[in-house]
Each structure stands twice: as C-alpha cells, then as structure tokens.
Protein backbone atom coordinates (compact mmCIF):
# COMPACT_ATOMS: atom_id res chain seq x y z
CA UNK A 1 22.71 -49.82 -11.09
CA UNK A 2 21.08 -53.35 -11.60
CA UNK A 3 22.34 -54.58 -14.85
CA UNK A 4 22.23 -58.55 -16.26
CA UNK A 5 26.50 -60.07 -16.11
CA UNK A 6 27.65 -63.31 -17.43
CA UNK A 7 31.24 -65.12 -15.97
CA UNK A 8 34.30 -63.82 -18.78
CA UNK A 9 37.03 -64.86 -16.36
CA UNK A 10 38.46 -65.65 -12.84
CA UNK A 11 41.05 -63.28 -11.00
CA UNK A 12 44.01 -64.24 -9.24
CA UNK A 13 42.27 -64.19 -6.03
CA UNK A 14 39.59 -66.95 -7.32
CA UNK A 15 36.61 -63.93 -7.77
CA UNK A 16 34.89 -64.37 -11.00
CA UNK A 17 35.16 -61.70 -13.63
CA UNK A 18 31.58 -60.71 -14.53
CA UNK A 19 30.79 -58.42 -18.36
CA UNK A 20 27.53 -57.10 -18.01
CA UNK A 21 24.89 -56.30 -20.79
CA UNK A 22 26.06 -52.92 -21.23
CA UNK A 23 29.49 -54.13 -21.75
CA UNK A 24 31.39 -53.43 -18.25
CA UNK A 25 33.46 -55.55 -16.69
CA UNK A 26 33.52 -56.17 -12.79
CA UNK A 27 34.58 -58.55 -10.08
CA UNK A 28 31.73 -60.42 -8.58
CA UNK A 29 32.77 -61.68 -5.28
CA UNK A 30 29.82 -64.56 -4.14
CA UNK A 31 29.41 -65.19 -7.92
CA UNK A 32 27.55 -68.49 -7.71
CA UNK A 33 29.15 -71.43 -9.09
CA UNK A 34 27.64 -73.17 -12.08
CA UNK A 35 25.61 -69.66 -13.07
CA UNK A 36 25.51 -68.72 -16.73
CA UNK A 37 24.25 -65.35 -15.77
CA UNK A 38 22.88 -63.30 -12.64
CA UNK A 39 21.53 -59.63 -12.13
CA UNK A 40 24.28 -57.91 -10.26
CA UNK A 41 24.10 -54.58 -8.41
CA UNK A 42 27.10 -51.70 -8.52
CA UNK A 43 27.72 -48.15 -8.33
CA UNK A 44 28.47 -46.30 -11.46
CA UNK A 45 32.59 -46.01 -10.67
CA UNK A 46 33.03 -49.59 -9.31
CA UNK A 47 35.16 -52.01 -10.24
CA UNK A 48 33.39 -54.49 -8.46
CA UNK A 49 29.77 -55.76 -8.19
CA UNK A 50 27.27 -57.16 -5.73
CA UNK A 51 25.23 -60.51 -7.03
CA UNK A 52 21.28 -59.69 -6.69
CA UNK A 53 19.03 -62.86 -5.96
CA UNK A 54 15.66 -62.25 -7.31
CA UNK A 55 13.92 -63.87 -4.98
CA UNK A 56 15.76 -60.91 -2.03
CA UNK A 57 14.77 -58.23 -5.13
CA UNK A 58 11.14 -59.60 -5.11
CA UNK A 59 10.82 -59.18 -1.27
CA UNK A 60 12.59 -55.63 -1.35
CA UNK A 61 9.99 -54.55 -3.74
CA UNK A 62 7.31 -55.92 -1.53
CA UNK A 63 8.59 -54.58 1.40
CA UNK A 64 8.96 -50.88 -0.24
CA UNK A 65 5.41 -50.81 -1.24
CA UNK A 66 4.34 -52.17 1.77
CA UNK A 67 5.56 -48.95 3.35
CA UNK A 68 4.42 -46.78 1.21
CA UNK A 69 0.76 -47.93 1.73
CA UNK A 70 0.95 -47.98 5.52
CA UNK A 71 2.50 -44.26 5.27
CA UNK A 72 -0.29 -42.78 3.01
CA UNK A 73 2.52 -41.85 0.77
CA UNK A 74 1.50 -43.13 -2.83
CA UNK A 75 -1.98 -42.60 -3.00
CA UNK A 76 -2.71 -43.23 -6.98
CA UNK A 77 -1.83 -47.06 -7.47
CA UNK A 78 -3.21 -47.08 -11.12
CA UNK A 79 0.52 -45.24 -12.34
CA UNK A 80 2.41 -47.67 -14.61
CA UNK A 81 5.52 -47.65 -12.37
CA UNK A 82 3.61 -49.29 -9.03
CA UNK A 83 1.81 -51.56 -11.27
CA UNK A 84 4.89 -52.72 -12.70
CA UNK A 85 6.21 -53.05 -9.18
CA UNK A 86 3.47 -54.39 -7.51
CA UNK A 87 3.49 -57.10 -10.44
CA UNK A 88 7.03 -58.51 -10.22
CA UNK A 89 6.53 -58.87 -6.36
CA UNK A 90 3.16 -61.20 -6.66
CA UNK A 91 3.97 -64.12 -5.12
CA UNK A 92 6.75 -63.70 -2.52
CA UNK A 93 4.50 -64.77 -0.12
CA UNK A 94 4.61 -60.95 2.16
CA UNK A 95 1.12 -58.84 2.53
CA UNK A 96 0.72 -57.02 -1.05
CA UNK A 97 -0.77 -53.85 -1.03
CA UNK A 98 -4.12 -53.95 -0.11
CA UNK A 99 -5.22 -52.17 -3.82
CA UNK A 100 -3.09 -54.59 -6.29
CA UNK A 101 -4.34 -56.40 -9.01
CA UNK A 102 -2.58 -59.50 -10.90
C-alpha cells in the first residue's frame, strides 16, 4: 500500500514512529530528518514501513510504461488509468511513451 505518514514519535532504537492518513501506525526506518510528512510504502500486516521518494515513484512509473509500449502490451493509451500515469511521470527526464500527451 502507498499511503501519506507524518512523524508521531521515536522508538527506543532511534526509528521514527510514522501515523499514516488512514490512521495506522508504523516504524519508518530511513525516515528523513526534518520531514513533516512523506508517502511511505507497506504491506497490509506490517508493522513497519518503507519511505517512497517521489522522484524514485516518478521514474518507476516511467519505467513501467516504458515496457509496456516496447512489449505491445497496452495498446489503448486513451484509458483514464495510463493517462493518469503517463501524467505524473512527465518530466523525469526517461523516454515517455511515444503516444502521451501533457
């Protein structure tokens, strides 16, 4: 899951405590310092999450469409879903697909 997590607390091993927007709490181990909140990554029954740069999110999404071009796999780019996608990875500086728009 990719929620939205602000800092609530430290543990005894110095790992911030992370609450995220739907109310869980996790530890968030590489929680950057100085960061009033950061989209974190974590599987359903952890206690514990992963903090997601956008910037690495941006070029995942790129990369993932990417593939799906060069593999003939998606072959309707008007559906709302890849335009969404295509949209939040404008800019990271990797080939976009060859049909997007901005």
């Amino acid at each position: 899951m990719l929620e939205l997590a602000i800092p609530v607390d430290i543990d005894r091993r110095g790992n911030t405590i992370v609450e995220t927007n739907s109310g869980r709490e996790l530890t968030a181990p590489g929680w950057p310092q100085d960061c009033e909140f950061q989209l974190v990554a974590f599987h359903p029954s952890s206690r514990s999450c992963e903090v997601v740069w956008i910037e690495q999110l941006a070029e995942d999404i790129a990369n993932a469409l990417e593939l799906l071009n060069n593999a003939g796999i998606h072959r309707d780019a008007n559906t709302d879903w890849y335009q969404r996608l295509v949209h939040y990875c404008n800019g990271v500086g990797l080939r976009r697909p060859p049909d997007s728009q901005d």
